[in-house]
PDB file of N, CA and C in Angstrom:
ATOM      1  N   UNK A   1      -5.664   7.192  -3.783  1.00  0.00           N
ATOM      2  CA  UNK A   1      -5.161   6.943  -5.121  1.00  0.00           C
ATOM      3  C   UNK A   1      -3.643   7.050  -5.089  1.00  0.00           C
ATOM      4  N   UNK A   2      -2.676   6.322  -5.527  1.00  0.00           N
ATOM      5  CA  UNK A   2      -1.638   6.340  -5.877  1.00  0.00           C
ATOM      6  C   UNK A   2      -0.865   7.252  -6.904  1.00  0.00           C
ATOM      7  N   UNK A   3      -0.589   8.171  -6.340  1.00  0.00           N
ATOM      8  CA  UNK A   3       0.281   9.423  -7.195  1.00  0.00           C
ATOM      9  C   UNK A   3       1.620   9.135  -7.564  1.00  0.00           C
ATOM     10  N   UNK A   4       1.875   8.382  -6.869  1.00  0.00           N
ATOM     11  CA  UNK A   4       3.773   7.862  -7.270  1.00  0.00           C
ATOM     12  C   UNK A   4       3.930   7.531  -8.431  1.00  0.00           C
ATOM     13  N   UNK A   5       4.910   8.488  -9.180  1.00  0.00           N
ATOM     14  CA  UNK A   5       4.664   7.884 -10.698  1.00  0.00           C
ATOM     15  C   UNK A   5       4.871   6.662 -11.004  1.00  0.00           C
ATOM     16  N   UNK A   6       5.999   5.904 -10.378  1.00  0.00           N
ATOM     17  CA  UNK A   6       6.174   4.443 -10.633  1.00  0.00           C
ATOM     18  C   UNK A   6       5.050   3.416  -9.792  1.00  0.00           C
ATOM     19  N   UNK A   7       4.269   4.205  -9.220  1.00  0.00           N
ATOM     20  CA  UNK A   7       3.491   2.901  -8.659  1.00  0.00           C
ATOM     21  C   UNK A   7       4.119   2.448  -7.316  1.00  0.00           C
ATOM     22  N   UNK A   8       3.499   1.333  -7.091  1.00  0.00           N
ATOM     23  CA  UNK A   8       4.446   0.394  -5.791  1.00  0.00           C
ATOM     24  C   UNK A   8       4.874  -0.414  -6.146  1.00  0.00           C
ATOM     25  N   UNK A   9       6.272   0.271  -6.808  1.00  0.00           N
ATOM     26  CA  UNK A   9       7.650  -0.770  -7.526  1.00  0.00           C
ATOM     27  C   UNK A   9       8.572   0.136  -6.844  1.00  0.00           C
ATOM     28  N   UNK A  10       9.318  -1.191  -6.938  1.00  0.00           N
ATOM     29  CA  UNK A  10      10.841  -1.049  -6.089  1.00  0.00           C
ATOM     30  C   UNK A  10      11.090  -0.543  -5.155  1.00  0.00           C
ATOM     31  N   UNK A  11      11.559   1.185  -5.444  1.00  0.00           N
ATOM     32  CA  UNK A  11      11.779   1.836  -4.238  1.00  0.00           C
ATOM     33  C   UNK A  11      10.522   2.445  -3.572  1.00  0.00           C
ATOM     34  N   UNK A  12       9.230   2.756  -4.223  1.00  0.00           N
ATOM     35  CA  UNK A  12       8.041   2.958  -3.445  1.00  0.00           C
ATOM     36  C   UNK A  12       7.713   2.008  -2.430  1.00  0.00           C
ATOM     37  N   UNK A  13       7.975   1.144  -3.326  1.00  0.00           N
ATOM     38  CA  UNK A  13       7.569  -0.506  -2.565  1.00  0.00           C
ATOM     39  C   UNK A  13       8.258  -0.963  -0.967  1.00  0.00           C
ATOM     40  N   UNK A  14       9.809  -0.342  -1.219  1.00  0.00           N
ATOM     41  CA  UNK A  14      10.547  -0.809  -0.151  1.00  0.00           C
ATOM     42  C   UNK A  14      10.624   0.565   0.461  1.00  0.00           C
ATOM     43  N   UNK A  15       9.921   1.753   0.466  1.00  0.00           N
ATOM     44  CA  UNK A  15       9.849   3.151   1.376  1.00  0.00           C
ATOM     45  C   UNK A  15       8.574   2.714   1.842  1.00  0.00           C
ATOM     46  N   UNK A  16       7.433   1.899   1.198  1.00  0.00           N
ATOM     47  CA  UNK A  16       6.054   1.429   2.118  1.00  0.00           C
ATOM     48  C   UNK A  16       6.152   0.833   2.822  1.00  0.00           C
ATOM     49  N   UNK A  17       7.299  -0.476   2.838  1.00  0.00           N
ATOM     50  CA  UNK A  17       7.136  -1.583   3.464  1.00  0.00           C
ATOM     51  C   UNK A  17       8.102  -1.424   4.600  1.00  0.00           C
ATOM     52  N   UNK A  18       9.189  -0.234   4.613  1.00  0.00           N
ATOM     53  CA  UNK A  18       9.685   0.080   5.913  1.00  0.00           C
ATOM     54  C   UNK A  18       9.081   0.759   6.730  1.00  0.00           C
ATOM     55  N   UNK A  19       8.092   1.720   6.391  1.00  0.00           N
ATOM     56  CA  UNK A  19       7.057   2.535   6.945  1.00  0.00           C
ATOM     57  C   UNK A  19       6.199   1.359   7.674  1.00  0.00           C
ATOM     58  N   UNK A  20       5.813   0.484   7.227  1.00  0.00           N
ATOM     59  CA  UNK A  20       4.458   0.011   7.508  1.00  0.00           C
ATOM     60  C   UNK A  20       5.673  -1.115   8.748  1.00  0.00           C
ATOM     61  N   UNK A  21       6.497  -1.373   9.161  1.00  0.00           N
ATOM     62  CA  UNK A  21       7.857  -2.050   9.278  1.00  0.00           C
ATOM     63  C   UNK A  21       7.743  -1.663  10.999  1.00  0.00           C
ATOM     64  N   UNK A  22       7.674   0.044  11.000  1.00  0.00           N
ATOM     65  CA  UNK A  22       8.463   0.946  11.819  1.00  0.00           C
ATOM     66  C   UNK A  22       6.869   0.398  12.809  1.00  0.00           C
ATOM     67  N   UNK A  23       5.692   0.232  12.184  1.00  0.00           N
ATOM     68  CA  UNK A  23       4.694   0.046  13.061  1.00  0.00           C
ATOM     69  C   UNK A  23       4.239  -0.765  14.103  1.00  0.00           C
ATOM     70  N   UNK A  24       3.812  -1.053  15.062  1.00  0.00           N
ATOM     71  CA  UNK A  24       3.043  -1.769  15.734  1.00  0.00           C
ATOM     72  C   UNK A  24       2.200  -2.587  15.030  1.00  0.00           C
ATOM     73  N   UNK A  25       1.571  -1.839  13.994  1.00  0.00           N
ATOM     74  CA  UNK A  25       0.065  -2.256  13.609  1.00  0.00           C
ATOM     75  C   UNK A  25       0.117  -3.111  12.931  1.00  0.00           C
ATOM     76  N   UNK A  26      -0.505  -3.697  12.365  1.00  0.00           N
ATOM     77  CA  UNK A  26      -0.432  -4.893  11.410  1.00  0.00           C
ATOM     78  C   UNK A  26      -1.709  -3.911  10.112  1.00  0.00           C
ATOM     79  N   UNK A  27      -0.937  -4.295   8.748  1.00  0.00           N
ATOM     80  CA  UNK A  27      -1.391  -3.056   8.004  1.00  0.00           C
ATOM     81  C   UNK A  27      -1.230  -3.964   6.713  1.00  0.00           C
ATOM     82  N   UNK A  28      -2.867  -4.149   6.149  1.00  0.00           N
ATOM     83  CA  UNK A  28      -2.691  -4.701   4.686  1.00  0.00           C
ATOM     84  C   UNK A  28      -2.871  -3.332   3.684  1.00  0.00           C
ATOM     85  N   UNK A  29      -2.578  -4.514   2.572  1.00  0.00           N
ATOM     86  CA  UNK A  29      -2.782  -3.485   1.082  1.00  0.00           C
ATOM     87  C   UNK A  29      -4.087  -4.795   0.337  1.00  0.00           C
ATOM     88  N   UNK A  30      -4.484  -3.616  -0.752  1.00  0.00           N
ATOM     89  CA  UNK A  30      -5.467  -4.243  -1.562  1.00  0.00           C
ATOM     90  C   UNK A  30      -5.369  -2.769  -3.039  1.00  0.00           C
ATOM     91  N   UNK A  31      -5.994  -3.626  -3.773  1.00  0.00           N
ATOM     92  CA  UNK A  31      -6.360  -3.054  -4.866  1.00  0.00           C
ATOM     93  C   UNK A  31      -7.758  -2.612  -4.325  1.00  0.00           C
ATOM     94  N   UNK A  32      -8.605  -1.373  -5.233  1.00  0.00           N
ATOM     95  CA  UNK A  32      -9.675  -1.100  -4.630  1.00  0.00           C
ATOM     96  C   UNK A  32     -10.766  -1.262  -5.972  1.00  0.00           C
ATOM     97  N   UNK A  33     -12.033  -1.680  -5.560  1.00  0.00           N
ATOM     98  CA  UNK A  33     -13.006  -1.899  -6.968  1.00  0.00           C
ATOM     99  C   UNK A  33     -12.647  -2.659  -7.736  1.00  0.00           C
ATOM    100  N   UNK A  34     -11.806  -3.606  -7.056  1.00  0.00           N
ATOM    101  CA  UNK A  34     -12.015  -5.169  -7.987  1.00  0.00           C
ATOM    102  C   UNK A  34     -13.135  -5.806  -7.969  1.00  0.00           C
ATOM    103  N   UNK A  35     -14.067  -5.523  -7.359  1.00  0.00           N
ATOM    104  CA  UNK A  35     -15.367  -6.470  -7.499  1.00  0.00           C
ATOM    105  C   UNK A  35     -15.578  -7.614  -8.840  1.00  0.00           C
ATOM    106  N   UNK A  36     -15.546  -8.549  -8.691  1.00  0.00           N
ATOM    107  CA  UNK A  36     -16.088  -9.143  -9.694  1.00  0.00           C
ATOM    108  C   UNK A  36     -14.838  -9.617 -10.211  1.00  0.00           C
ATOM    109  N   UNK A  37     -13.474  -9.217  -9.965  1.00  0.00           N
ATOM    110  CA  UNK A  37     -12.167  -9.328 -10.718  1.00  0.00           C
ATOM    111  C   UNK A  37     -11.741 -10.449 -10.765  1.00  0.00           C
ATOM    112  N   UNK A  38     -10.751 -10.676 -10.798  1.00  0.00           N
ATOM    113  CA  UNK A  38      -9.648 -12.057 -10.651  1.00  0.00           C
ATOM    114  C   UNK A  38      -9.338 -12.025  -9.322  1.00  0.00           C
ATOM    115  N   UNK A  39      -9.189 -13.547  -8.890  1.00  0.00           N
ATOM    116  CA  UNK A  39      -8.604 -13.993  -7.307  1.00  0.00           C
ATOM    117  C   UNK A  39      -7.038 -12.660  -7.562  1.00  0.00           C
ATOM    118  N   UNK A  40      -5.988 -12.616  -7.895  1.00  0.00           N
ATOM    119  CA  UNK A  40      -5.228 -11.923  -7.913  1.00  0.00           C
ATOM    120  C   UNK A  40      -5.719 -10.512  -7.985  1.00  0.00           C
ATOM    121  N   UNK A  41      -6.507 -10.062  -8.401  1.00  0.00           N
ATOM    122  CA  UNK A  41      -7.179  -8.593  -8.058  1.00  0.00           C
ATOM    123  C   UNK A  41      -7.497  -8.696  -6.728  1.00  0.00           C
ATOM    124  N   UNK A  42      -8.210  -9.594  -6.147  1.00  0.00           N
ATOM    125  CA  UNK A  42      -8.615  -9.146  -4.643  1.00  0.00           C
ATOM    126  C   UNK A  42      -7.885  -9.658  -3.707  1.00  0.00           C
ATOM    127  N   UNK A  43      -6.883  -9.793  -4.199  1.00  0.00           N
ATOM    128  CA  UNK A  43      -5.568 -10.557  -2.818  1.00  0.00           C
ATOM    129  C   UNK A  43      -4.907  -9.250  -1.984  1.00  0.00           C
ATOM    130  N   UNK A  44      -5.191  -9.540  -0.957  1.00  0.00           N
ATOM    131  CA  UNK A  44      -5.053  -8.679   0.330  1.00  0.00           C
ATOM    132  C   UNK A  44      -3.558  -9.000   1.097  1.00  0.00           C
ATOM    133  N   UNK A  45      -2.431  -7.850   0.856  1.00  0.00           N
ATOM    134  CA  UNK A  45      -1.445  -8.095   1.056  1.00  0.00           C
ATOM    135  C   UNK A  45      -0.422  -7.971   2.316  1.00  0.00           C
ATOM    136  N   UNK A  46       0.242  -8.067   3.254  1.00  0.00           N
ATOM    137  CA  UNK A  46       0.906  -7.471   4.424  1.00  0.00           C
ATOM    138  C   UNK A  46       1.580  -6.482   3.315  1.00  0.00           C
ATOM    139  N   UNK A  47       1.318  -5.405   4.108  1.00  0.00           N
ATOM    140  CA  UNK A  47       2.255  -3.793   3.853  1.00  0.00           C
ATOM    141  C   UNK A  47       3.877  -3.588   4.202  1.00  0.00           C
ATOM    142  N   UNK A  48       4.157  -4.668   4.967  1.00  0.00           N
ATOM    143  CA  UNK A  48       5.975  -4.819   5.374  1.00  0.00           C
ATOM    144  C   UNK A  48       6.624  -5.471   4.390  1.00  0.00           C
ATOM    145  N   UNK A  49       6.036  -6.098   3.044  1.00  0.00           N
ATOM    146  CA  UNK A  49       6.917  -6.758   2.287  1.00  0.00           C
ATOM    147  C   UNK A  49       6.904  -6.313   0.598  1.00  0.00           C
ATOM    148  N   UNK A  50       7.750  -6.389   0.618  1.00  0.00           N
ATOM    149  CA  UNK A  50       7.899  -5.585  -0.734  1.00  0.00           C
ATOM    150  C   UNK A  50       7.777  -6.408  -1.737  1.00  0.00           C
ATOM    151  N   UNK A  51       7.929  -7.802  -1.225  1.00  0.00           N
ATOM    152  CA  UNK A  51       7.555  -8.783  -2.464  1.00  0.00           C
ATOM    153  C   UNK A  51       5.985  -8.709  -3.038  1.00  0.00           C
ATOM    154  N   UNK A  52       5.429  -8.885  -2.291  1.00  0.00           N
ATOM    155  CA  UNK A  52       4.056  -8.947  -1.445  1.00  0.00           C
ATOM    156  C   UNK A  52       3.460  -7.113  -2.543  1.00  0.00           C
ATOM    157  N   UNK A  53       3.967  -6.353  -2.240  1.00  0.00           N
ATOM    158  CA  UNK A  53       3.105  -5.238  -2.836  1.00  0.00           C
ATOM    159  C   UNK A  53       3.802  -5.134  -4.197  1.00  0.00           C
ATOM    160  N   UNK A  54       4.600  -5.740  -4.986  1.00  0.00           N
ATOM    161  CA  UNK A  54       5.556  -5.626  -5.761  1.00  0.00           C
ATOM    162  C   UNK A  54       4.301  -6.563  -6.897  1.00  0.00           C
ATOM    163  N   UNK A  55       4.115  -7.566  -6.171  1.00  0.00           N
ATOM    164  CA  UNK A  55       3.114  -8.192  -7.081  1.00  0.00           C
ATOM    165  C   UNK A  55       1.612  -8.234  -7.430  1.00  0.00           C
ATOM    166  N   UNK A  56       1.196  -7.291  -6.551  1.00  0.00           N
ATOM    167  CA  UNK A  56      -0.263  -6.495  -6.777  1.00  0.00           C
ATOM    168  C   UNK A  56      -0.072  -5.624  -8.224  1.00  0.00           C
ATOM    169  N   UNK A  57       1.041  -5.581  -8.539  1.00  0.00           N
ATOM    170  CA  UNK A  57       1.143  -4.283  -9.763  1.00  0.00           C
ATOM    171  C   UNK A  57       0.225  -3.347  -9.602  1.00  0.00           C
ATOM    172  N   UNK A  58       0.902  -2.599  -8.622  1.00  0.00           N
ATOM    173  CA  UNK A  58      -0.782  -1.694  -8.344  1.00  0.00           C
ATOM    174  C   UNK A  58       0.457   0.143  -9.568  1.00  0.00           C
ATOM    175  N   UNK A  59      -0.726   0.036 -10.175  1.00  0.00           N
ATOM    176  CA  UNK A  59       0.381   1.164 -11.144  1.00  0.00           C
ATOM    177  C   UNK A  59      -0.414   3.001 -10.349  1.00  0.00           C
ATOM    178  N   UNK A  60       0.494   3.978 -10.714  1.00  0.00           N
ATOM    179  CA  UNK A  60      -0.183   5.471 -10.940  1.00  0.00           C
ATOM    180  C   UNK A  60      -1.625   5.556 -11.324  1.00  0.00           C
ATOM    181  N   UNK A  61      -1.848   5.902 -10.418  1.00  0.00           N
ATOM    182  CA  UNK A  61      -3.689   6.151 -10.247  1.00  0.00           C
ATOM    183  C   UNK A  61      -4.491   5.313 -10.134  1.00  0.00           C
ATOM    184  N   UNK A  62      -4.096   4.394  -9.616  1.00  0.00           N
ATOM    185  CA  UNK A  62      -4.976   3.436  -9.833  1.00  0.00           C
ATOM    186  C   UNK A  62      -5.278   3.765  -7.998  1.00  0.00           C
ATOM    187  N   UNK A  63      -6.297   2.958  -7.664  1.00  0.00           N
ATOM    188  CA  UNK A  63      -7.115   2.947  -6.047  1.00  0.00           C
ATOM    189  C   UNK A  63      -6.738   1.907  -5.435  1.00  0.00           C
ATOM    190  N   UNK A  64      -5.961   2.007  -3.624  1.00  0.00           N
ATOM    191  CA  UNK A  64      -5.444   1.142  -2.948  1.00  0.00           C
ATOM    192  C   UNK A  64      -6.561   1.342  -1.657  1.00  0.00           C
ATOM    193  N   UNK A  65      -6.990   0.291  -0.936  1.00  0.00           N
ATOM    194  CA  UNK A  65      -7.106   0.117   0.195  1.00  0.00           C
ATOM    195  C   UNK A  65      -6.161   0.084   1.377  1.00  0.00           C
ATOM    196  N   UNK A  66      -6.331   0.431   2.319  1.00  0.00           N
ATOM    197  CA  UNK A  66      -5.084   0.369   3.844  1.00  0.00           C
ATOM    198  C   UNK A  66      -6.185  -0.329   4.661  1.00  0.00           C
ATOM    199  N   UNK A  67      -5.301  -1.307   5.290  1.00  0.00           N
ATOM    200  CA  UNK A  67      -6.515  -1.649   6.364  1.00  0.00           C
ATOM    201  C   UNK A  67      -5.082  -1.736   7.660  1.00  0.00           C
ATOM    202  N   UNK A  68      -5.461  -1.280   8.823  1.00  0.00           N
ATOM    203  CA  UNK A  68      -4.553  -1.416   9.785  1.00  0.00           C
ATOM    204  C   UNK A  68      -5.163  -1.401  11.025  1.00  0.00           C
ATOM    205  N   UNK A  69      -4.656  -2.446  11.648  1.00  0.00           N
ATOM    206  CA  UNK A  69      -5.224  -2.919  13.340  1.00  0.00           C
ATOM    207  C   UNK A  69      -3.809  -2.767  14.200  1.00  0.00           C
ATOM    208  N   UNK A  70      -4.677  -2.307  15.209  1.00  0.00           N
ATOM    209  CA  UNK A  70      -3.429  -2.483  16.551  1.00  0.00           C
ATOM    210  C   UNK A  70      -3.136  -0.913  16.788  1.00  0.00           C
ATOM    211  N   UNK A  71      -1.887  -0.895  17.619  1.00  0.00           N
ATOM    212  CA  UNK A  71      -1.197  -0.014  18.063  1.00  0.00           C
ATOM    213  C   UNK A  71      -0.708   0.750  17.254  1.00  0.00           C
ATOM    214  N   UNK A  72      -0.685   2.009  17.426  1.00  0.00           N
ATOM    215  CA  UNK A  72      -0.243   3.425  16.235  1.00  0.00           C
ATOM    216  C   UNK A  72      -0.805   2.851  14.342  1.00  0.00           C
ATOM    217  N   UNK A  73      -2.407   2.554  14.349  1.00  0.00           N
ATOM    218  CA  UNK A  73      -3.021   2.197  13.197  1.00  0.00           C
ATOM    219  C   UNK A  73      -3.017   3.146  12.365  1.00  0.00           C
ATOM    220  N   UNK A  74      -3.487   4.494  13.292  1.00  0.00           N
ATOM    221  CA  UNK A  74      -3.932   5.469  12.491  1.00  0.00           C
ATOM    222  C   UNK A  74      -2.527   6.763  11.806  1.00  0.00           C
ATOM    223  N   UNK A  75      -1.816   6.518  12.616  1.00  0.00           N
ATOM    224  CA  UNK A  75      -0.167   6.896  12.209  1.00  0.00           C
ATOM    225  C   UNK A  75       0.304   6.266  11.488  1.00  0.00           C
ATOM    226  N   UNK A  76       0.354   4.731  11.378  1.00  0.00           N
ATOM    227  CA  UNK A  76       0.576   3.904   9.946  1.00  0.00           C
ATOM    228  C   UNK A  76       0.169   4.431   8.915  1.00  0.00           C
ATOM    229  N   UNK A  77      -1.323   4.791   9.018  1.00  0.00           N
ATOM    230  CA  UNK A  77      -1.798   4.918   7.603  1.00  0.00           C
ATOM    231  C   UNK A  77      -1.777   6.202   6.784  1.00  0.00           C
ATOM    232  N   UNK A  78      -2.031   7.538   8.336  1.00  0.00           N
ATOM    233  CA  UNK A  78      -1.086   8.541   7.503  1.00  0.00           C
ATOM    234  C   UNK A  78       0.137   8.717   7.129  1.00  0.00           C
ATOM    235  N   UNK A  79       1.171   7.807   7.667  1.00  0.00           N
ATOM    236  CA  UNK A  79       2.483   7.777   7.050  1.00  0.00           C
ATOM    237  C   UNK A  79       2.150   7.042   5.899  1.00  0.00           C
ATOM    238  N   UNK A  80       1.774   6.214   5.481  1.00  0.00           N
ATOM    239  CA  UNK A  80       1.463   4.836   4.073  1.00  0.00           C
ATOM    240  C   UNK A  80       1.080   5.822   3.054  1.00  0.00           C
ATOM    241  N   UNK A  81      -0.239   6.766   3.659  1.00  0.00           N
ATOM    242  CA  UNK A  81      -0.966   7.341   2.273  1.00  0.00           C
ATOM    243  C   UNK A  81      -0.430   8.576   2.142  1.00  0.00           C
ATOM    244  N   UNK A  82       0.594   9.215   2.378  1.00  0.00           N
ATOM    245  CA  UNK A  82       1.773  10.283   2.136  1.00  0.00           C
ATOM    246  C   UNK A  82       2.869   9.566   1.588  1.00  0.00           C
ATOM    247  N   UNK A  83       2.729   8.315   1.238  1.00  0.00           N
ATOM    248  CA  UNK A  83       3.980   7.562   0.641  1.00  0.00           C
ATOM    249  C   UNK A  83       3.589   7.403  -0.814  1.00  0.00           C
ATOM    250  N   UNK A  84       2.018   6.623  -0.809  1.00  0.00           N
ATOM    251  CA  UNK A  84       1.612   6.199  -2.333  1.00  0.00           C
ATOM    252  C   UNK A  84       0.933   7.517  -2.588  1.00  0.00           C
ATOM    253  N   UNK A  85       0.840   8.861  -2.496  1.00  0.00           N
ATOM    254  CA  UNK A  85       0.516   9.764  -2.706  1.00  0.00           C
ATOM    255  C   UNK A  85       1.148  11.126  -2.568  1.00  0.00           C
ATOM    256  N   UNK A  86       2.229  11.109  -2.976  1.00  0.00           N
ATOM    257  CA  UNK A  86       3.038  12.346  -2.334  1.00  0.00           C
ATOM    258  C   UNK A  86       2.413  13.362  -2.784  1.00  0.00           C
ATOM    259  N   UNK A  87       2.888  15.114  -2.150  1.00  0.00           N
ATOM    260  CA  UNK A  87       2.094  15.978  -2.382  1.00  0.00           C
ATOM    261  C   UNK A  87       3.062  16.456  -3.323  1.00  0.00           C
ATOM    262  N   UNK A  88       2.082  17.302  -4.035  1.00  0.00           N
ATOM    263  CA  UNK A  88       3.271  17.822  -5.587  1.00  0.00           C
ATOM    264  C   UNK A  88       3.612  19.044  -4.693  1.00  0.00           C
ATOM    265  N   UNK A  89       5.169  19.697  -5.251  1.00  0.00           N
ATOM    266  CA  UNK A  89       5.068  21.301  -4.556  1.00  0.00           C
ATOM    267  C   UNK A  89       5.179  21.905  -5.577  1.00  0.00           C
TER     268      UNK A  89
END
């Protein structure tokens, strides 16, 4: 779930998409439990572009998918989901 209060706008957007940047892996985004939704609900995005996750309007709390293949996948995605989820202190 996405804890960032602004969502993945702007600067979330462009702190994901350098993260996902720094990787090997090749690493989408999605909205999650669109079933049944609009073609634009289930559009599956590359994670390196900020245009690209900028227009999912994915807002605060709402549910993201990570999907990531390749080399350092699983380091992508714990860096990604410490990004759209920071921890409160």
């Amino acid at each position: 779930m996405v804890t960032e209060a602004a969502g993945l706008h702007a600067r979330p957007a462009a702190a994901f998409a350098q993260a996902a940047g720094r990787s090997a892996a090749a690493v989408t985004v999605r909205r999650a439990g669109t079933e049944g939704g609009s073609e634009a609900d289930t559009r599956e995005v590359p994670a390196r572009s900020v245009l690209s996750l900028m227009s999912l309007n994915i807002r605060s709390g709402e549910e993201i998918v990570l999907t990531a293949r390749g080399e350092g996948a699983a380091e992508a995605l714990a860096e990604l989901a410490a990004i759209a989820a920071p921890e409160s202190s």
